[in-house]
PDB file of N, CA and C in Angstrom:
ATOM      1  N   UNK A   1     -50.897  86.773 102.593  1.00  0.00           N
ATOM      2  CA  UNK A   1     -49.672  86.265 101.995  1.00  0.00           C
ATOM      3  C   UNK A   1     -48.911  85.489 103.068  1.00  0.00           C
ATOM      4  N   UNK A   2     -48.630  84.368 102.569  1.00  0.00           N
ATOM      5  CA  UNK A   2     -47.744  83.288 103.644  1.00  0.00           C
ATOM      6  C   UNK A   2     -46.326  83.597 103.494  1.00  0.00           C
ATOM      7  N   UNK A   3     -45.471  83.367 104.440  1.00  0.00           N
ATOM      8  CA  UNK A   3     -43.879  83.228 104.221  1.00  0.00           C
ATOM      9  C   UNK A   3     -43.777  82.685 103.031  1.00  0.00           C
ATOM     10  N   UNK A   4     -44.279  81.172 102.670  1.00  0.00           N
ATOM     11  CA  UNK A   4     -43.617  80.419 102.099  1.00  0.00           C
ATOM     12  C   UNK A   4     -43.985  81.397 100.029  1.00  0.00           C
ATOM     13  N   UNK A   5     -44.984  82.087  99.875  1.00  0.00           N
ATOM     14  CA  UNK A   5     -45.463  83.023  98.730  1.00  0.00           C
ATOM     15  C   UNK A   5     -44.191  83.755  99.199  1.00  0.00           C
ATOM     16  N   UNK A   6     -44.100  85.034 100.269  1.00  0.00           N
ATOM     17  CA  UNK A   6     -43.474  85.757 100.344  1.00  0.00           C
ATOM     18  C   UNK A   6     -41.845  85.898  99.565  1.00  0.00           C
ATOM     19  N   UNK A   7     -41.467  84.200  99.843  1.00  0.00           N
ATOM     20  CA  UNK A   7     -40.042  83.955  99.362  1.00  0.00           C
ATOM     21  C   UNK A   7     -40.218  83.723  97.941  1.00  0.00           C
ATOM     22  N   UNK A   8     -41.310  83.177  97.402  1.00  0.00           N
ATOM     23  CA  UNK A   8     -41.167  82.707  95.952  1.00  0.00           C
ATOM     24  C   UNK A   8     -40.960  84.019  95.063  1.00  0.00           C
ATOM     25  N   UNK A   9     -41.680  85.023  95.767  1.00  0.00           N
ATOM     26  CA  UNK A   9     -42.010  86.006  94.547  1.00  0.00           C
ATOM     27  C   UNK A   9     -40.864  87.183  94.558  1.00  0.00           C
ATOM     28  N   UNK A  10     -39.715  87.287  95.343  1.00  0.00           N
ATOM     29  CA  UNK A  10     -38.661  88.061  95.169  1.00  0.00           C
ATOM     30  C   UNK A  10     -36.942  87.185  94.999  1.00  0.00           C
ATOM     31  N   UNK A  11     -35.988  87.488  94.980  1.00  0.00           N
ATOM     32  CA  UNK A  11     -34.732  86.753  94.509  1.00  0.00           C
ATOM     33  C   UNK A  11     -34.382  86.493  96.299  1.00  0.00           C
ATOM     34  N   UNK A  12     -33.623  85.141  96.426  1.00  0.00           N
ATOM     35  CA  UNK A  12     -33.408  84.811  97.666  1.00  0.00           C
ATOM     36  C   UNK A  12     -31.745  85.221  98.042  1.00  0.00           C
ATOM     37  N   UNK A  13     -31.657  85.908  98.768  1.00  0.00           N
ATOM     38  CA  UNK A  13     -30.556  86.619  98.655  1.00  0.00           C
ATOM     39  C   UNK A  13     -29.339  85.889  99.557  1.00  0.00           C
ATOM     40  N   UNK A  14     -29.943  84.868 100.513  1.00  0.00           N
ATOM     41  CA  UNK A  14     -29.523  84.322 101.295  1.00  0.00           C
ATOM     42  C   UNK A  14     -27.748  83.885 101.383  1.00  0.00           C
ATOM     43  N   UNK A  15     -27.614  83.001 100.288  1.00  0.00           N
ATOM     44  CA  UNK A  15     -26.572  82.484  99.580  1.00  0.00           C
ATOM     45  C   UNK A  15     -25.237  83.898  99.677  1.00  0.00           C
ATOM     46  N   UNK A  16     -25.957  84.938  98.955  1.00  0.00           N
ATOM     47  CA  UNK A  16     -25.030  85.888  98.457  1.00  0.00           C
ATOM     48  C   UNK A  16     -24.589  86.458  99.883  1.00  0.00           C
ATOM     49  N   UNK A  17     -25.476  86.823 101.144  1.00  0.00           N
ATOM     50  CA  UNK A  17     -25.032  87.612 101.848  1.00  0.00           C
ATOM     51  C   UNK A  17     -24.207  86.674 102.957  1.00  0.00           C
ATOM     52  N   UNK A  18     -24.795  85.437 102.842  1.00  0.00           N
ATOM     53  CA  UNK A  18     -23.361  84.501 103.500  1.00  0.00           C
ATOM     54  C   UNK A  18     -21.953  84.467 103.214  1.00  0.00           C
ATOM     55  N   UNK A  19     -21.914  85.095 102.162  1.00  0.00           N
ATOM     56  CA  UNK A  19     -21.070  85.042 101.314  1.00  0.00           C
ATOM     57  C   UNK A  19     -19.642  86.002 101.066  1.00  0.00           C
ATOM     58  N   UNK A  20     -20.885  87.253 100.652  1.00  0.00           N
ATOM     59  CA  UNK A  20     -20.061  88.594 100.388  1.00  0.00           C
ATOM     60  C   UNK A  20     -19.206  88.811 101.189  1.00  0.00           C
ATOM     61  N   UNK A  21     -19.502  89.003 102.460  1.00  0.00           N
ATOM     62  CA  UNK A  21     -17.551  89.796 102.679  1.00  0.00           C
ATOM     63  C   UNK A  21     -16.360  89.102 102.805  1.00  0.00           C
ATOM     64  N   UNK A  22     -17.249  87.535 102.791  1.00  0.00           N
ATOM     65  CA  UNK A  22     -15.409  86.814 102.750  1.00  0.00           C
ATOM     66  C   UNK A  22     -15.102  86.803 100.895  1.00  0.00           C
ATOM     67  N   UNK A  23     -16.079  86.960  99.775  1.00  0.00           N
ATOM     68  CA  UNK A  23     -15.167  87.078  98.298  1.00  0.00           C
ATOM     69  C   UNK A  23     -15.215  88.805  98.240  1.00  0.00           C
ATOM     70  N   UNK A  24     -15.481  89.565  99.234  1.00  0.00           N
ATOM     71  CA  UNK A  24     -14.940  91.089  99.103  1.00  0.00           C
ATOM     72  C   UNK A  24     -13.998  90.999  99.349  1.00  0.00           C
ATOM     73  N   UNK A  25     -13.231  90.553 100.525  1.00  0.00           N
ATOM     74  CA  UNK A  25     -11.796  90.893 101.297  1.00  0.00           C
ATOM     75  C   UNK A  25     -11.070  90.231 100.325  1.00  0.00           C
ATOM     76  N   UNK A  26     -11.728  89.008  99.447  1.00  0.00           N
ATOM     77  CA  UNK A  26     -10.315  88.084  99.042  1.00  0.00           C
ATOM     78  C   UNK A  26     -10.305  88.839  97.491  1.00  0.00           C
ATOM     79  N   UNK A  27     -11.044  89.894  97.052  1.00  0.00           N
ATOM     80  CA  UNK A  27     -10.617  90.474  95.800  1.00  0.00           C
ATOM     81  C   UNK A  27     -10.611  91.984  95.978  1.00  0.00           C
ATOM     82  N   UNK A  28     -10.437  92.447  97.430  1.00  0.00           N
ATOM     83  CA  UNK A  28      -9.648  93.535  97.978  1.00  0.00           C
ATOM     84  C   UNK A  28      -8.118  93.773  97.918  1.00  0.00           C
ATOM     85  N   UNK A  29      -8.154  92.247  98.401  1.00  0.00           N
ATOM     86  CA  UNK A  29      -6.699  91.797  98.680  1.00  0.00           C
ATOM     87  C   UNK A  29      -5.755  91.172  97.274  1.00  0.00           C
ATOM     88  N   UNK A  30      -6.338  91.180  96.462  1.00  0.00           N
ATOM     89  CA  UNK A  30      -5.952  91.033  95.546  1.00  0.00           C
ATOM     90  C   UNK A  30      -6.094  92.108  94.036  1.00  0.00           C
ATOM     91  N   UNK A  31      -6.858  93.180  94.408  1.00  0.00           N
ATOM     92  CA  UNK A  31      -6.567  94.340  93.423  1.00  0.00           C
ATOM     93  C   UNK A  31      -6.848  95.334  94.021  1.00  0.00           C
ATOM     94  N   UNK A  32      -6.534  96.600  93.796  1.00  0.00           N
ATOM     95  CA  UNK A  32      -6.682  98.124  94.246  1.00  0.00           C
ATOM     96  C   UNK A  32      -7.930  98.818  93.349  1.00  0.00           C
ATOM     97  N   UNK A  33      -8.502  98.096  91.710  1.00  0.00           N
ATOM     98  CA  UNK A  33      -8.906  98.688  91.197  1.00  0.00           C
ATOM     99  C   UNK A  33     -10.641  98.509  91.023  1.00  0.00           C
ATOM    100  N   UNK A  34     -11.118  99.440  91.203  1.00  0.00           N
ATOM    101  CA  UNK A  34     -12.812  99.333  91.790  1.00  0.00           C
ATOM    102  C   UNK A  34     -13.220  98.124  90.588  1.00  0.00           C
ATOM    103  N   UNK A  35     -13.189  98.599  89.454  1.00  0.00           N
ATOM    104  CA  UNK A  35     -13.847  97.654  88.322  1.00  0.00           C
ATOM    105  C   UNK A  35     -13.381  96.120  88.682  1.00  0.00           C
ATOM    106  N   UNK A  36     -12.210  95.943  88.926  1.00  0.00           N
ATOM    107  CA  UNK A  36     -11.880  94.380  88.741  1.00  0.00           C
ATOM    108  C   UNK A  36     -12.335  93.866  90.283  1.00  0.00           C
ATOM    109  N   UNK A  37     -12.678  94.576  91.330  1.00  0.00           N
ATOM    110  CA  UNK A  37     -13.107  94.459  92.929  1.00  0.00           C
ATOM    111  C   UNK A  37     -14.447  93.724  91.922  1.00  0.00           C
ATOM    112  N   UNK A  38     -15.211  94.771  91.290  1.00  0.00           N
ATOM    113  CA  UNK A  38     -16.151  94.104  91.174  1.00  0.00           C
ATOM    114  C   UNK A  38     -17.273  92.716  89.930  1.00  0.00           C
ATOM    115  N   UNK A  39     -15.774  92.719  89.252  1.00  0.00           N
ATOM    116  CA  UNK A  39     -16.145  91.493  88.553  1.00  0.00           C
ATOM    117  C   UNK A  39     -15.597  90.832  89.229  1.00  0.00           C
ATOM    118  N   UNK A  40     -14.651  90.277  89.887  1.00  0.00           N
ATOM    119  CA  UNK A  40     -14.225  89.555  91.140  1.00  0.00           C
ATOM    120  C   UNK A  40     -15.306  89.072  91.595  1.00  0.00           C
ATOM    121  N   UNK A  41     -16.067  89.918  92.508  1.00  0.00           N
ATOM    122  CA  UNK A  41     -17.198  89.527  93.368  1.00  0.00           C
ATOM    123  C   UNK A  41     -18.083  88.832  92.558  1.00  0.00           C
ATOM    124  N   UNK A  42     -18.555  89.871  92.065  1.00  0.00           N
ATOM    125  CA  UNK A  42     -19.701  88.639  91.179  1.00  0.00           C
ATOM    126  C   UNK A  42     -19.505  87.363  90.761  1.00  0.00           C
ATOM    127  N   UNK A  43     -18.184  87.261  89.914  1.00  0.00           N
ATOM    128  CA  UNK A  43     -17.764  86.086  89.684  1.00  0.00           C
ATOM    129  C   UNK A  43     -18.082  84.977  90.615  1.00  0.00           C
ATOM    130  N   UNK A  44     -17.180  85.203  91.797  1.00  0.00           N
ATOM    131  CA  UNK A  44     -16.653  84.453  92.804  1.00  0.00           C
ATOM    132  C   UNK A  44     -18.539  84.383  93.257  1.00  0.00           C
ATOM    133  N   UNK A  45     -19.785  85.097  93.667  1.00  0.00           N
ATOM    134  CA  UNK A  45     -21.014  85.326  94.082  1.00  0.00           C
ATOM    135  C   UNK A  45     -21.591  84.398  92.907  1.00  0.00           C
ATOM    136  N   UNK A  46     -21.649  84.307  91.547  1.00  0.00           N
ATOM    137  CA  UNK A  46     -22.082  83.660  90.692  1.00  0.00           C
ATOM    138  C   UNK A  46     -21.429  81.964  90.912  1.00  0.00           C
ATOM    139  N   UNK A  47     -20.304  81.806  91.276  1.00  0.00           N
ATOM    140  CA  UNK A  47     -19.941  80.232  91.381  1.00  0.00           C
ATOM    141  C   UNK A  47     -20.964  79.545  92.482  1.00  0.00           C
ATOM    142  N   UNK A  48     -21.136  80.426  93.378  1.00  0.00           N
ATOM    143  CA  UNK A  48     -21.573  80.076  94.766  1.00  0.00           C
ATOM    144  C   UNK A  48     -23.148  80.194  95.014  1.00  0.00           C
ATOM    145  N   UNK A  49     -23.385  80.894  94.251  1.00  0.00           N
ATOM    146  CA  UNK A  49     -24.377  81.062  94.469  1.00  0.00           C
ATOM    147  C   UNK A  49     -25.684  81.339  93.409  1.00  0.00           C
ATOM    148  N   UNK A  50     -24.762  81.638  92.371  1.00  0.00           N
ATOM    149  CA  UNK A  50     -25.701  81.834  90.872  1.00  0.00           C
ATOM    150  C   UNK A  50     -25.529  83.066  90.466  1.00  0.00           C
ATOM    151  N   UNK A  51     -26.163  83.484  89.390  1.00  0.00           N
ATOM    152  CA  UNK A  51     -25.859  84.701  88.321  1.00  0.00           C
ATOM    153  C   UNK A  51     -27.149  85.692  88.762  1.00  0.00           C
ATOM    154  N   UNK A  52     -28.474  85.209  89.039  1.00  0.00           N
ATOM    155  CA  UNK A  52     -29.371  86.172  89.641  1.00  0.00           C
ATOM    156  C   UNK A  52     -29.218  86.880  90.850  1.00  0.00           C
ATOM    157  N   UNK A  53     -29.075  86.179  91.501  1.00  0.00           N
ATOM    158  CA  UNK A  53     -28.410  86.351  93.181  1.00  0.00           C
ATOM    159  C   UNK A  53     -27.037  87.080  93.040  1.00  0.00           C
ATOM    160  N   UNK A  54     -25.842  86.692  92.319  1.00  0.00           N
ATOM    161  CA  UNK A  54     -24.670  87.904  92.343  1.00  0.00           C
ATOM    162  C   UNK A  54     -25.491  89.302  91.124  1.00  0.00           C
ATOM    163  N   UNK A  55     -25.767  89.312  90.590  1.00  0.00           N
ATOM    164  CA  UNK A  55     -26.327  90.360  89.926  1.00  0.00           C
ATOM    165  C   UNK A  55     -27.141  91.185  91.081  1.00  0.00           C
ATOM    166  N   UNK A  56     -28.255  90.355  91.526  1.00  0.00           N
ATOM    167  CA  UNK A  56     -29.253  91.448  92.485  1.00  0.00           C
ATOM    168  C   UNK A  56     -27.793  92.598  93.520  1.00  0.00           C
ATOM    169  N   UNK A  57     -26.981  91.202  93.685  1.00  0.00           N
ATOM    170  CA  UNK A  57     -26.015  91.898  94.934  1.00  0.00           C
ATOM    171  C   UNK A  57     -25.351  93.356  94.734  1.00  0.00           C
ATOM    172  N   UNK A  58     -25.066  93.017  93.193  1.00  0.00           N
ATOM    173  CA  UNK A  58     -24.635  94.152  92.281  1.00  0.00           C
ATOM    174  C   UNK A  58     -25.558  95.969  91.906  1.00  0.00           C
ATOM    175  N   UNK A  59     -26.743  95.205  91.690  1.00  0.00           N
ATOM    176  CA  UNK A  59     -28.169  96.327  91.838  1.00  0.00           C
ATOM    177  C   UNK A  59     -27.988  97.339  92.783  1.00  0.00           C
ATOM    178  N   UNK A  60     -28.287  95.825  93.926  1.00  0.00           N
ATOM    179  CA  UNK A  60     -28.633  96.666  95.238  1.00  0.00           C
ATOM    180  C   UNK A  60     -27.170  97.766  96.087  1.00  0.00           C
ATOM    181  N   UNK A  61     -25.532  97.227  95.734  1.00  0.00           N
ATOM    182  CA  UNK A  61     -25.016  97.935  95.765  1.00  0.00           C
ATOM    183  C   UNK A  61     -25.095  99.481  95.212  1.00  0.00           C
ATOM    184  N   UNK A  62     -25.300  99.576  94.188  1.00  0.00           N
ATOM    185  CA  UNK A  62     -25.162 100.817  93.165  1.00  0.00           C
ATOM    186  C   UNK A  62     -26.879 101.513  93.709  1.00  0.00           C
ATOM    187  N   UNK A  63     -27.436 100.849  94.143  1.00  0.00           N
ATOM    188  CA  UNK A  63     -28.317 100.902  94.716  1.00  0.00           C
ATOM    189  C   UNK A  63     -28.344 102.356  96.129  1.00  0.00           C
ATOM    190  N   UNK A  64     -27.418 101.880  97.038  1.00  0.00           N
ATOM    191  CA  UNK A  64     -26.973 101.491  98.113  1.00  0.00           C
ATOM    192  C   UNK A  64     -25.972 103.073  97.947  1.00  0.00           C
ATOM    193  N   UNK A  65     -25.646 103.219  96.976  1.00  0.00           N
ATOM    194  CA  UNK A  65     -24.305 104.170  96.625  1.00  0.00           C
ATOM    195  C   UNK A  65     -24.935 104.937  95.995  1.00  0.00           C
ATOM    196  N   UNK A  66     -26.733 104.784  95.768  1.00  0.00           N
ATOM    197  CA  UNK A  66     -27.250 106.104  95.090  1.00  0.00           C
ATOM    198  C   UNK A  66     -27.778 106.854  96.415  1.00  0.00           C
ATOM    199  N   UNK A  67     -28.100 106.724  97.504  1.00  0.00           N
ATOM    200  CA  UNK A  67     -28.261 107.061  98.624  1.00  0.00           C
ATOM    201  C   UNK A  67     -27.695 107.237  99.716  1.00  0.00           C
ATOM    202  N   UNK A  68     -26.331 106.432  99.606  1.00  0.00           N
ATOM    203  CA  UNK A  68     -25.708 106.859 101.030  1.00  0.00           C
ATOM    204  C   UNK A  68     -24.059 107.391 100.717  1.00  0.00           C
ATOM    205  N   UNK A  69     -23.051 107.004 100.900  1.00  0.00           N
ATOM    206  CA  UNK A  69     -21.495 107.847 100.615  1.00  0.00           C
ATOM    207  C   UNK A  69     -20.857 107.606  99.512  1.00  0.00           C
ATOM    208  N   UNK A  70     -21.385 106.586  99.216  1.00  0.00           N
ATOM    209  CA  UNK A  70     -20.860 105.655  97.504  1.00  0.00           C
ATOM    210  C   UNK A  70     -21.161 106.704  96.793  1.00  0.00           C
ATOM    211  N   UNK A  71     -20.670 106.063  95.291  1.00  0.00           N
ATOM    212  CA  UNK A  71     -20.856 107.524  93.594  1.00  0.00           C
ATOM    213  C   UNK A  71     -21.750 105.730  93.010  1.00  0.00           C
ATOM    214  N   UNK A  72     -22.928 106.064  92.858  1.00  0.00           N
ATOM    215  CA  UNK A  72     -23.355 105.031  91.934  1.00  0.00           C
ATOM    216  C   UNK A  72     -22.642 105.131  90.366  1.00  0.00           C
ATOM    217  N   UNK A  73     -22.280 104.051  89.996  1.00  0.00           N
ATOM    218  CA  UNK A  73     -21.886 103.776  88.643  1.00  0.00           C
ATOM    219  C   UNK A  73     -22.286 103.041  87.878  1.00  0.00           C
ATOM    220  N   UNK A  74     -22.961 103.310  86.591  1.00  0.00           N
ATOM    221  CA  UNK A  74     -22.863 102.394  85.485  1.00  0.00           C
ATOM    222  C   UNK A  74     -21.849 100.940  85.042  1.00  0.00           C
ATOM    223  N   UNK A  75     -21.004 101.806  84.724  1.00  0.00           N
ATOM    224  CA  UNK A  75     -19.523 100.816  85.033  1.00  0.00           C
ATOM    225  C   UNK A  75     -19.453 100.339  85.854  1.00  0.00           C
ATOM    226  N   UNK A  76     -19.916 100.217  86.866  1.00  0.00           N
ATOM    227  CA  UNK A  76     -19.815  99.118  87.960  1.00  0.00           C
ATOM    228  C   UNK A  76     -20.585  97.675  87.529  1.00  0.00           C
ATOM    229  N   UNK A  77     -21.610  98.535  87.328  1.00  0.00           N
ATOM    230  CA  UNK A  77     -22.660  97.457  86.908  1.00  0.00           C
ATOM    231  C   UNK A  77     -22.476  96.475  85.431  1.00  0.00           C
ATOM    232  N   UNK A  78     -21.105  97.058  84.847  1.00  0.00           N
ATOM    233  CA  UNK A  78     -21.151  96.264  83.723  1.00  0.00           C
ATOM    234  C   UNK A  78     -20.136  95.455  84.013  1.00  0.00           C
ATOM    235  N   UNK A  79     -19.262  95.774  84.906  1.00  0.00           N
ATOM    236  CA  UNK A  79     -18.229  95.110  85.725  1.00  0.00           C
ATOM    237  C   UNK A  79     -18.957  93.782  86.539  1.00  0.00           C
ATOM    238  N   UNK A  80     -19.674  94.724  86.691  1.00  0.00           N
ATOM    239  CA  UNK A  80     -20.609  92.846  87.585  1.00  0.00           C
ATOM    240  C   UNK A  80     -21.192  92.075  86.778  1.00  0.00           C
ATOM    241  N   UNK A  81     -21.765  92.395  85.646  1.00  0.00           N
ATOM    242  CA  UNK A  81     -21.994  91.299  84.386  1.00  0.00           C
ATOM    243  C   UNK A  81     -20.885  90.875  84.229  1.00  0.00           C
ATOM    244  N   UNK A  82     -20.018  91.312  83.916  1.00  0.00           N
ATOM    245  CA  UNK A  82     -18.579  90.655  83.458  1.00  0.00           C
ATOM    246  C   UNK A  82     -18.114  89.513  84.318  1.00  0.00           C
ATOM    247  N   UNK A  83     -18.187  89.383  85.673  1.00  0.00           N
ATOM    248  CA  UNK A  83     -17.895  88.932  86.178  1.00  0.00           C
ATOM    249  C   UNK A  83     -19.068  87.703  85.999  1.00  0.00           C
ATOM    250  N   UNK A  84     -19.953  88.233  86.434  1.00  0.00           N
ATOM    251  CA  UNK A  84     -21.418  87.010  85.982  1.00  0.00           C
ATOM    252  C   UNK A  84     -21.305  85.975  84.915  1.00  0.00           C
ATOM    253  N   UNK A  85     -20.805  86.958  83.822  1.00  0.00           N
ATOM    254  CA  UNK A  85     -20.452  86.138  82.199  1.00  0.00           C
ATOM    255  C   UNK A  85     -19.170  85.362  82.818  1.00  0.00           C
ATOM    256  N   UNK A  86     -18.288  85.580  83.226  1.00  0.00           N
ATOM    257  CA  UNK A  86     -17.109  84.425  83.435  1.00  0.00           C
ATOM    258  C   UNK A  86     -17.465  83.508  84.062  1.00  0.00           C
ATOM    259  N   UNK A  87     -18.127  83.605  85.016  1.00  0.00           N
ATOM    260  CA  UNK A  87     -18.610  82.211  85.980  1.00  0.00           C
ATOM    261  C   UNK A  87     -19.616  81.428  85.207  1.00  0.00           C
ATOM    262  N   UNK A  88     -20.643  82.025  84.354  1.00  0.00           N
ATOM    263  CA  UNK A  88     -22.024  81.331  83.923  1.00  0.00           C
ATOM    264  C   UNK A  88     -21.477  81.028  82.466  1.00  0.00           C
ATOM    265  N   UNK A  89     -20.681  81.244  81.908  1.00  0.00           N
ATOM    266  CA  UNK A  89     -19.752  80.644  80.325  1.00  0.00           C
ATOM    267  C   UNK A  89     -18.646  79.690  80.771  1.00  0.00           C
ATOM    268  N   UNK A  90     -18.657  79.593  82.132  1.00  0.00           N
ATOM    269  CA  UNK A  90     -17.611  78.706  82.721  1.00  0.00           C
ATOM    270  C   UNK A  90     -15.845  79.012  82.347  1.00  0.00           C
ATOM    271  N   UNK A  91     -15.630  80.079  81.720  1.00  0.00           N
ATOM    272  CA  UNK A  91     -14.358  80.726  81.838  1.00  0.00           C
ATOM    273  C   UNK A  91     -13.485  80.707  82.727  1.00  0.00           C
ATOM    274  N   UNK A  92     -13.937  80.836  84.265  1.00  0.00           N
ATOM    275  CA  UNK A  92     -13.741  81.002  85.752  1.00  0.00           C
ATOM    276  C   UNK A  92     -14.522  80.169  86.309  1.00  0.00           C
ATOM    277  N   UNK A  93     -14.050  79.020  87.148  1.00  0.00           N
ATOM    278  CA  UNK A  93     -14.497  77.608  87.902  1.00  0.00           C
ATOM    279  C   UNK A  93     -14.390  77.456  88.859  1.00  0.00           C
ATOM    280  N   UNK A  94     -13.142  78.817  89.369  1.00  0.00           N
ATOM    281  CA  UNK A  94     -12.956  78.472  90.740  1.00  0.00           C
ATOM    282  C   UNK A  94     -12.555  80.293  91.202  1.00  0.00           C
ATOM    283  N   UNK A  95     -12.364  80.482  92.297  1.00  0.00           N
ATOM    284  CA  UNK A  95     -12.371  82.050  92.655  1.00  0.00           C
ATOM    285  C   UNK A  95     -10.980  82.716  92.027  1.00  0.00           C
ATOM    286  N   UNK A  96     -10.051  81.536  92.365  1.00  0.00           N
ATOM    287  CA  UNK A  96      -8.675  81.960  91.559  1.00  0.00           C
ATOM    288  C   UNK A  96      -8.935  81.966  90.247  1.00  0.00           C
ATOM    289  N   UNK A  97      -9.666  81.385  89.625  1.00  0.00           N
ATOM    290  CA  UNK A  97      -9.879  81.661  87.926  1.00  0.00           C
ATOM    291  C   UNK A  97     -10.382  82.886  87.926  1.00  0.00           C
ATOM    292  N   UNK A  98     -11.281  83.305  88.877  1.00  0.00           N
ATOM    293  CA  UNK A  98     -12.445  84.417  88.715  1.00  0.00           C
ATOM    294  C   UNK A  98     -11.434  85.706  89.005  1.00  0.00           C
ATOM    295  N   UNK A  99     -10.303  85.655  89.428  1.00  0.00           N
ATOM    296  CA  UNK A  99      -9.502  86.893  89.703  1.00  0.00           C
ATOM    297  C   UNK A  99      -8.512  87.168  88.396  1.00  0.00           C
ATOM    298  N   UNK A 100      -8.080  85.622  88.261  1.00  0.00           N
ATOM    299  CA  UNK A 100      -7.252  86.059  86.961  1.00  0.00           C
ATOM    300  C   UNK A 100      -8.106  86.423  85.486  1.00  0.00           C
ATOM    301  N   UNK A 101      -8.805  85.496  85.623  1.00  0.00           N
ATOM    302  CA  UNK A 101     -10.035  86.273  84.398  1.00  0.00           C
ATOM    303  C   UNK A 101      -9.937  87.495  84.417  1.00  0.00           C
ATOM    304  N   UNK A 102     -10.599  88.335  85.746  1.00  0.00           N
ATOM    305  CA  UNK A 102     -11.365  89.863  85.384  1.00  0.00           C
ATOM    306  C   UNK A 102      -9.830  90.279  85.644  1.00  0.00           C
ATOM    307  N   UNK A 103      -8.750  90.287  85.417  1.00  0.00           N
ATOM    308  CA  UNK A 103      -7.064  90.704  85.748  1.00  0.00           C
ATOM    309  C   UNK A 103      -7.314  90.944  84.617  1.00  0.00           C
ATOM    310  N   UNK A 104      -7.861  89.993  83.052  1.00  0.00           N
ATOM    311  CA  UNK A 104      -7.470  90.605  81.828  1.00  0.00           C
ATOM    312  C   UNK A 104      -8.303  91.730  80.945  1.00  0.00           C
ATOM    313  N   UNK A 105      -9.460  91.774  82.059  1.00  0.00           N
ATOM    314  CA  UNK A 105     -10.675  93.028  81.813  1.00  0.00           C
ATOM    315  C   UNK A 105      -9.955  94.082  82.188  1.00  0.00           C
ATOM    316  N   UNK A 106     -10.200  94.003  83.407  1.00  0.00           N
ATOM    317  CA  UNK A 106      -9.844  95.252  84.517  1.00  0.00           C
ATOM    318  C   UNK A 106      -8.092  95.354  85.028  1.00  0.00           C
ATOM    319  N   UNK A 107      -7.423  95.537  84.903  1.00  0.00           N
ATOM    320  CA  UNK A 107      -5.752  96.213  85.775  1.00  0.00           C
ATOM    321  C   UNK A 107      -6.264  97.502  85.431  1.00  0.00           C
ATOM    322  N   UNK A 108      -5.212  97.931  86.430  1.00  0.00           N
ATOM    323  CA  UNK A 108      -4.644  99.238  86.703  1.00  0.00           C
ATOM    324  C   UNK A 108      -3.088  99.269  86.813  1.00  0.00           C
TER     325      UNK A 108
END
């Protein structure tokens, strides 16, 4: 198996992990409440980078939280579709759309 097979046959994650902690901090900083943290992200991960790639990011979190200090959640994961669906229905265009969007899912 060559590099160049190696990359075709799994999701390229590249995009997303350039990514993630600067649209974590900026929808940290803008809600307290786990669900809307994480249609936020995705959102903001889906403009930038696409809906497969913020989804995997989403997986592999809950992922990530079934093994180490995290509580894996369901609801998380539907929170990150949500966020997916606003960016890929074009609802949310820009990261500030993508916060006020999931604001009318998710408050606390």
């Amino acid at each position: 198996m060559t590099l160049t097979t190696a990359r075709a046959e799994g999701p390229e994650l590249i995009c997303s992990l350039l990514n993630v902690k600067r649209v974590i901090a900026i929808a940290i900083s803008h809600s307290s409440f786990d669900k809307n943290r994480h249609c936020s992200v995705s959102c903001m991960l889906t403009l930038k980078c696409g809906a497969v790639e913020a989804m995997s990011m989403g997986v592999l979190k809950e992922i990530q939280d079934m093994f180490g200090p995290g509580q894996a959640d369901m609801a998380d994961l539907a929170a990150d579709a949500m966020g997916v669906d606003l960016a890929f229905q074009r609802r949310a265009r820009s990261d500030i759309k993508c916060l006020e969007q999931c604001d009318l899912y998710y408050y606390q």
